[in-house]
N, C-alpha and C. Protein backbone atom coordinates (compact mmCIF):
# COMPACT_ATOMS: atom_id res chain seq x y z
N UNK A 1 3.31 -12.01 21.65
CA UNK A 1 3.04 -10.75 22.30
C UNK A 1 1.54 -10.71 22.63
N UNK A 2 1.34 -10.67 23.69
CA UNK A 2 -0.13 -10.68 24.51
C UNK A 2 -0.93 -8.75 23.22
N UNK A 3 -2.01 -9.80 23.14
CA UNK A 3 -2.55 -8.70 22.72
C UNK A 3 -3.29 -6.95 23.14
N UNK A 4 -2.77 -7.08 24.36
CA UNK A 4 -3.06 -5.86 25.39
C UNK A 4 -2.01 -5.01 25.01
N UNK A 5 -0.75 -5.88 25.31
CA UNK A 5 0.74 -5.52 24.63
C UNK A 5 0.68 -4.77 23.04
N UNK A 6 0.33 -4.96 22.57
CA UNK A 6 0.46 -4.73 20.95
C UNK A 6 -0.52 -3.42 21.03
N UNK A 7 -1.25 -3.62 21.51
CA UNK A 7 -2.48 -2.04 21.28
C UNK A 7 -2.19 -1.31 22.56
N UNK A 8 -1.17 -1.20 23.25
CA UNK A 8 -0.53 -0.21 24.27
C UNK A 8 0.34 0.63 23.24
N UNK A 9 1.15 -0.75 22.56
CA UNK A 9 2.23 0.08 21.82
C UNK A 9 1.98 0.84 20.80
N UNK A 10 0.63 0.35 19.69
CA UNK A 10 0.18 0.77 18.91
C UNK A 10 -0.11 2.65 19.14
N UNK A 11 -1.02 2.66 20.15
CA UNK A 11 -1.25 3.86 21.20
C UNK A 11 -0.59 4.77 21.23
N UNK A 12 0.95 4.31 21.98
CA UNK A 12 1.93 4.92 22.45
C UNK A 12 2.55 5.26 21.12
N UNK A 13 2.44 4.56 19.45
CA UNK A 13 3.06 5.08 18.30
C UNK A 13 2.20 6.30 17.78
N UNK A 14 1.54 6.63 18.40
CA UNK A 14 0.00 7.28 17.54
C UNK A 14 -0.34 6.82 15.79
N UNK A 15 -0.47 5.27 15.93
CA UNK A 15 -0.61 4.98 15.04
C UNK A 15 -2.29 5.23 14.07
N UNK A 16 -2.61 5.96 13.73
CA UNK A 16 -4.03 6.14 13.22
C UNK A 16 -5.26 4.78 12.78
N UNK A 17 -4.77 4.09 13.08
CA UNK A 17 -5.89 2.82 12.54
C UNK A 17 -5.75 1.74 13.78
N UNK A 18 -6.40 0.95 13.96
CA UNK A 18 -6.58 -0.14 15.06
C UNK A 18 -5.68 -1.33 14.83
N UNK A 19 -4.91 -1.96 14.95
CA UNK A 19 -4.19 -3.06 14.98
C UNK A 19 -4.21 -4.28 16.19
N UNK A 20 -3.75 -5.42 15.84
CA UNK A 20 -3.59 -6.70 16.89
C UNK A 20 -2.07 -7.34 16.37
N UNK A 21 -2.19 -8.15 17.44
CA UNK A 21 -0.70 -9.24 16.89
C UNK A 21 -1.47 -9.56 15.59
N UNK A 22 -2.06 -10.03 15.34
CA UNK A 22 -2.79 -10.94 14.13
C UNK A 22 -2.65 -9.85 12.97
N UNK A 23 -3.21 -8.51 13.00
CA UNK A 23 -2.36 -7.68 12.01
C UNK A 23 -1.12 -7.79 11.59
N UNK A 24 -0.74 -7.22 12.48
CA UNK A 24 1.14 -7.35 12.22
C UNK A 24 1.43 -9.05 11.65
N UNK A 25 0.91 -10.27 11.83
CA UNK A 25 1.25 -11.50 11.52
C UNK A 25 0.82 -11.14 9.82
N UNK A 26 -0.43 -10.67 9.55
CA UNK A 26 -0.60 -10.78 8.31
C UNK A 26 0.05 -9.36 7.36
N UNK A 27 0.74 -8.73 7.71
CA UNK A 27 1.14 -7.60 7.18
C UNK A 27 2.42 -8.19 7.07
N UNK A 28 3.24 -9.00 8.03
CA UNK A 28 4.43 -9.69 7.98
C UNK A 28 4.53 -10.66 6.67
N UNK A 29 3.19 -11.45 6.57
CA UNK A 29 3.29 -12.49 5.52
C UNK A 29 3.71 -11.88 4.10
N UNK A 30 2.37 -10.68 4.06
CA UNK A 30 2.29 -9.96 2.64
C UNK A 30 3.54 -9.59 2.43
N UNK A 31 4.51 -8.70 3.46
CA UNK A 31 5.74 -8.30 2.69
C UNK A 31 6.24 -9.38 2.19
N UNK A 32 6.68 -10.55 3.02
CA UNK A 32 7.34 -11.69 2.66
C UNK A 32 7.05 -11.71 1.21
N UNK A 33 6.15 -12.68 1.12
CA UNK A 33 5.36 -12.42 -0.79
C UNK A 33 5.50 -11.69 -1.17
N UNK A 34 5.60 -10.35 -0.73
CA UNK A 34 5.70 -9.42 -2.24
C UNK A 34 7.06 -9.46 -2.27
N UNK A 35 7.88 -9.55 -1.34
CA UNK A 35 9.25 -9.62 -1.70
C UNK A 35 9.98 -10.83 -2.58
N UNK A 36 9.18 -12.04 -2.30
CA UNK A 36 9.34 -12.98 -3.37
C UNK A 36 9.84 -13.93 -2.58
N UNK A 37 9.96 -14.30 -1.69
CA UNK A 37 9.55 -15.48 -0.67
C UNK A 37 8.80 -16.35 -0.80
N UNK A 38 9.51 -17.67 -0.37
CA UNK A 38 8.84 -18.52 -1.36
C UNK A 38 7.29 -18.97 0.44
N UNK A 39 6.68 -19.63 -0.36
CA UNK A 39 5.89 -19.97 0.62
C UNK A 39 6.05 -20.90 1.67
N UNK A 40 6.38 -22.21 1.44
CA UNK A 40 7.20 -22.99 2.60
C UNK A 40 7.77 -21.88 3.83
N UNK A 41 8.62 -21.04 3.35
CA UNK A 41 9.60 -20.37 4.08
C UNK A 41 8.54 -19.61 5.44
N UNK A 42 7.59 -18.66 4.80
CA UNK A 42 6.67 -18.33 4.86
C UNK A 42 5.79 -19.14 5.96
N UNK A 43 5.65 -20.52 5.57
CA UNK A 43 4.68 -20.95 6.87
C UNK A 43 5.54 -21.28 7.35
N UNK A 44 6.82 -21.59 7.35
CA UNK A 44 7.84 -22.06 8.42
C UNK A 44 8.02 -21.13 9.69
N UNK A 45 8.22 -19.66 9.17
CA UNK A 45 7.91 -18.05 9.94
C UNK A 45 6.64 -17.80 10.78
N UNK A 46 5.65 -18.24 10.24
CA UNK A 46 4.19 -17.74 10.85
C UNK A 46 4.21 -19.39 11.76
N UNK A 47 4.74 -20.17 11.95
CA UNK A 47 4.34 -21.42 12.58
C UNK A 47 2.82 -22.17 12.26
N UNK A 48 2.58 -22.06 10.93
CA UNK A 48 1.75 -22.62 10.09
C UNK A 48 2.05 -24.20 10.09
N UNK A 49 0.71 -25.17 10.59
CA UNK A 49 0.92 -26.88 10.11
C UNK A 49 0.39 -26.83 8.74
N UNK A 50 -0.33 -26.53 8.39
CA UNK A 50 -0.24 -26.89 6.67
C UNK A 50 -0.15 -25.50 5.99
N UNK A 51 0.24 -25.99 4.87
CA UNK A 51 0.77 -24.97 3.98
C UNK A 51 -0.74 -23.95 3.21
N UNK A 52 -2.24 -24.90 3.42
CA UNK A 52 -2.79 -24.26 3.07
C UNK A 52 -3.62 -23.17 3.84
N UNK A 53 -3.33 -23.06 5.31
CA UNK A 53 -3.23 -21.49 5.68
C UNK A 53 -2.58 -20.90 4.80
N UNK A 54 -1.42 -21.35 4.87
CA UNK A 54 -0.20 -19.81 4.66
C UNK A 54 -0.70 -19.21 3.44
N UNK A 55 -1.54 -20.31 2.47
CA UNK A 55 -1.78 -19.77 0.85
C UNK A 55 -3.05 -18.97 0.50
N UNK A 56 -3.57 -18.43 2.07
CA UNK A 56 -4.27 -17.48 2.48
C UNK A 56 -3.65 -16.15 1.93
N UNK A 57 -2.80 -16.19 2.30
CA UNK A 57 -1.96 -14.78 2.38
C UNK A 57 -1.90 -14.92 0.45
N UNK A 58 -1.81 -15.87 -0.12
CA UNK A 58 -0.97 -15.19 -1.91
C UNK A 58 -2.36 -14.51 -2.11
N UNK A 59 -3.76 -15.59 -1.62
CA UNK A 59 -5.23 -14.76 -2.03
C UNK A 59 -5.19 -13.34 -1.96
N UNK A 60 -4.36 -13.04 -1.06
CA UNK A 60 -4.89 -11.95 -0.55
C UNK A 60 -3.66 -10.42 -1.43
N UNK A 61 -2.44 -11.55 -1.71
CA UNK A 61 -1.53 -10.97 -2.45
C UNK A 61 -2.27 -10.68 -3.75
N UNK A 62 -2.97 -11.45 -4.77
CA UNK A 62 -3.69 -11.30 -6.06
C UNK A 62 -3.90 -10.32 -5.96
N UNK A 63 -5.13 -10.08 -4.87
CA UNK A 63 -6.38 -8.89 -4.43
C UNK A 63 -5.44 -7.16 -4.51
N UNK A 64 -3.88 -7.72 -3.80
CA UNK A 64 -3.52 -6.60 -3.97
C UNK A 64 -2.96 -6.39 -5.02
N UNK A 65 -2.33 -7.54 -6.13
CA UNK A 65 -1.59 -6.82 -7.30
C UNK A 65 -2.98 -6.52 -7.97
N UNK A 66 -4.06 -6.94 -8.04
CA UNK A 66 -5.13 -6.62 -8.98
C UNK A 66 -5.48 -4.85 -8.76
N UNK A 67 -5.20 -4.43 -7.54
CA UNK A 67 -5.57 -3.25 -6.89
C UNK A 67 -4.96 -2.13 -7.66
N UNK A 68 -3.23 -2.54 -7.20
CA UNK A 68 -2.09 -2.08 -7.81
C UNK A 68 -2.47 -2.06 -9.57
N UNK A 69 -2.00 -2.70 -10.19
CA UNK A 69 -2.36 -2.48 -11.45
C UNK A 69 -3.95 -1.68 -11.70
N UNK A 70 -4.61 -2.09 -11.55
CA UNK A 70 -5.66 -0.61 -11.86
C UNK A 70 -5.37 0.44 -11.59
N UNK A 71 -4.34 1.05 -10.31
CA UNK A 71 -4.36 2.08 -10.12
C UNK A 71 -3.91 2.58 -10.87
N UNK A 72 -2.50 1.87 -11.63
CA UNK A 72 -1.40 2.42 -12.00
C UNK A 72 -2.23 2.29 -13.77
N UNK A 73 -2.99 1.65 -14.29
CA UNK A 73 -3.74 2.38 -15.10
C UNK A 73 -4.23 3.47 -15.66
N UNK A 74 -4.92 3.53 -14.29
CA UNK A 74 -5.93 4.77 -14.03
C UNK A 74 -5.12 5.97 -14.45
N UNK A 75 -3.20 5.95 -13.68
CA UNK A 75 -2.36 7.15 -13.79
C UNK A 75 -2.24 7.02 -15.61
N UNK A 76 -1.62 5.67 -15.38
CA UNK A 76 -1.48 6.12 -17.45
C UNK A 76 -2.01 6.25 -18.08
C-alpha cells in the first residue's frame, strides 16, 4: 500500500496519531508475538530475509511486557 494511501485512510478514520504502512507492519508483528507466534512464522508474514530483523520486534515485545508489568504493580 503506497504510503499516500495509508495516511488518506488514516485521515478519513479520524484516527488521532500519525501512522505509515511501516506502522501498521510493526503493530502487525507485535500482535503476532503477543499472541504467541512463533517467529519464523512471523518473518515469513512481514517478508523478512533473515530472521534477525524480525527479532527486532521480540526487543521491542520485552520493552512492552516490562511496561505492562510495572503498571500492573503500580495497581496492586
Amino acid at each position: 500500500m503506497p504510503s499516500g494511501l495509508a495516511s488518506r485512510h488514516r485521515r478519513s478514520a479520524s484516527l488521532p496519531r500519525p501512522g505509515s504502512c511501516h506502522t501498521l507492519q510493526h503493530s502487525f508483528a507485535t500482535q503476532l508475538l503477543c499472541q504467541g507466534t512463533d517467529i519464523q512464522t512471523v518473518k515469513e508474514l512481514l517478508g523478512h530475509k533473515s530472521e534477525k530483523i524480525t527479532q527486532i520486534y521480540t526487543h521491542v515485545l520485552s520493552k512492552i511486557s516490562l511496561s505492562w508489568t510495572s503498571k500492573s504493580a503500580q495497581i496492586g
